[in-house]
Protein backbone atom coordinates (compact mmCIF):
# COMPACT_ATOMS: atom_id res chain seq x y z
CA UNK A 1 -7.85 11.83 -7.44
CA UNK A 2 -11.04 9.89 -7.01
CA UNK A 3 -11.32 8.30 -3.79
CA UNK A 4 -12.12 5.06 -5.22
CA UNK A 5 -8.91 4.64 -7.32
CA UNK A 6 -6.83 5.76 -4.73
CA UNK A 7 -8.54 3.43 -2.02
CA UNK A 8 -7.07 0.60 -4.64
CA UNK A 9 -3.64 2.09 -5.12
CA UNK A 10 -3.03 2.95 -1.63
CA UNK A 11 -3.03 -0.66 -0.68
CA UNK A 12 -0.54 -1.61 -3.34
CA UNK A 13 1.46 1.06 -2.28
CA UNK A 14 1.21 0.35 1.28
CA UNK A 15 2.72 -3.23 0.27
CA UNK A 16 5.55 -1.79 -1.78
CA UNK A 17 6.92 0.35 0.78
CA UNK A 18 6.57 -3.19 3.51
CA UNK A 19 8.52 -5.27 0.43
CA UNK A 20 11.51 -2.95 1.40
CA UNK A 21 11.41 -4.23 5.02
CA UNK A 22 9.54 -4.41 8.07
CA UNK A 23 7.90 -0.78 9.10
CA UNK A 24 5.46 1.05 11.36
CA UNK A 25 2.54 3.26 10.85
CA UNK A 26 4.12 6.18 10.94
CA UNK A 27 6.98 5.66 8.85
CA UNK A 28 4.88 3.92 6.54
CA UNK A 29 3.31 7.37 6.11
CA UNK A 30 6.00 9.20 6.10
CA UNK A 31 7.50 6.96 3.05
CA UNK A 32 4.01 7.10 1.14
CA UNK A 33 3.62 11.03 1.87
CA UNK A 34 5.91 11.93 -0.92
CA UNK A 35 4.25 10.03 -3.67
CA UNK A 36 0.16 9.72 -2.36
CA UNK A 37 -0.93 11.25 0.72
CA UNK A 38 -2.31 8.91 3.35
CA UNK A 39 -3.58 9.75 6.97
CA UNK A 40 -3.05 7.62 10.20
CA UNK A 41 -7.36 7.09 9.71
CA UNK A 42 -6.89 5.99 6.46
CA UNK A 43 -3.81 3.72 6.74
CA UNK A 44 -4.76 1.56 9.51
CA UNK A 45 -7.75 0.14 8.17
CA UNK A 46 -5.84 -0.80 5.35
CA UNK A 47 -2.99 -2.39 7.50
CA UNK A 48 -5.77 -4.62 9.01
CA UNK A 49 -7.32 -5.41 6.14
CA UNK A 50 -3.75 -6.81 4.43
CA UNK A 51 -3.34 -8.89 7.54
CA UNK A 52 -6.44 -10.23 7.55
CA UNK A 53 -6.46 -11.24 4.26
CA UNK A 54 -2.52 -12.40 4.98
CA UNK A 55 -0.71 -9.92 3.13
CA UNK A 56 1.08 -8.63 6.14
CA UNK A 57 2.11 -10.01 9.45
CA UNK A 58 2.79 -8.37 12.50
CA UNK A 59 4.57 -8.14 15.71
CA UNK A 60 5.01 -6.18 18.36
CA UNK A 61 8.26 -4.80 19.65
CA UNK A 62 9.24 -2.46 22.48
CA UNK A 63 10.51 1.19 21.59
CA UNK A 64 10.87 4.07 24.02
CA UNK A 65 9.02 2.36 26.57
CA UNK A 66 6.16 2.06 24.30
CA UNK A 67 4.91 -1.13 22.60
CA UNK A 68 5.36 -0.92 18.67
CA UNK A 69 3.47 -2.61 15.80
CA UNK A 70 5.29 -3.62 12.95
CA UNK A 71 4.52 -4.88 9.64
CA UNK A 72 5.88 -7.64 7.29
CA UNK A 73 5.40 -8.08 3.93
CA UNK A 74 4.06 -12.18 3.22
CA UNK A 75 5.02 -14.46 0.20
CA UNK A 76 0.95 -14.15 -0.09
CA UNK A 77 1.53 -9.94 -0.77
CA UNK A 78 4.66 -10.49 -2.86
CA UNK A 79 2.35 -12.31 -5.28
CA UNK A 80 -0.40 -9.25 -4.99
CA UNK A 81 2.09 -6.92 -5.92
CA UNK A 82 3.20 -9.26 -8.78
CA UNK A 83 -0.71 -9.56 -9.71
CA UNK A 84 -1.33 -5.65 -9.80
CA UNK A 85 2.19 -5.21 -11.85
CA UNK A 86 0.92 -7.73 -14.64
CA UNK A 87 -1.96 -5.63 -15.02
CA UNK A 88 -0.61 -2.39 -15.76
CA UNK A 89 -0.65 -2.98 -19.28
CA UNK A 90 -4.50 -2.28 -19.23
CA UNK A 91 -4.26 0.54 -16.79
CA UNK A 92 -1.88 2.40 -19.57
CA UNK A 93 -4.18 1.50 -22.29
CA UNK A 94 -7.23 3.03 -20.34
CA UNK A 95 -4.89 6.24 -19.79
CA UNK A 96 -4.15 6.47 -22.83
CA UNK A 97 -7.60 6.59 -24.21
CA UNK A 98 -8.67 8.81 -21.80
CA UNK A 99 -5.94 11.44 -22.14
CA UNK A 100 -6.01 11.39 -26.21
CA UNK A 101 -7.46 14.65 -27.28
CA UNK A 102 -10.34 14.11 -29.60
CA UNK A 103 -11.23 16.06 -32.65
């Protein structure tokens, strides 16, 4: 996939999995790997990014000893989600045209 797409999908997808319920970094991973691979070098950025931009919130948590991160999805990346799902419409019309065999 071109890495330019899938920088804009992975951050959409990064707030789907979060609208399930508060995660990690690794799990986050883990629940992306079966449908787009992302690495720990890739993901990160992004998770700053949405919370910067207040998509996502954080805290931090204790967990075996260690201090955890966790991630929240905001009312502000509900609405992104909403925005990306209205435009689908166009995304399957591009598709489309690009996948019809020509003759």
């Amino acid at each position: 996939m071109d890495a330019q797409l899938k920088k804009g999908l992975l951050d959409i997808c990064v707030l789907k999995v979060l609208e399930r319920g508060e995660s990690y970094g690794y799990k986050i991973i883990s629940d992306l790997s079966p449908v787009i691979a992302v690495s720990e070098s890739t993901l990160y950025p992004i998770l700053k990014r949405l919370e910067a931009t207040g998509q996502v919130s954080t805290y931090s948590r204790e967990y075996g000893g260690r201090l955890r991160k966790y991630y929240l999805l905001t009312d502000y990346g509900r609405q992104k989600i909403k925005e990306f799902l209205s435009g689908t419409e166009e995304f399957d019309r591009i598709m489309k045209f690009l996948t019809e065999e020509t003759t």
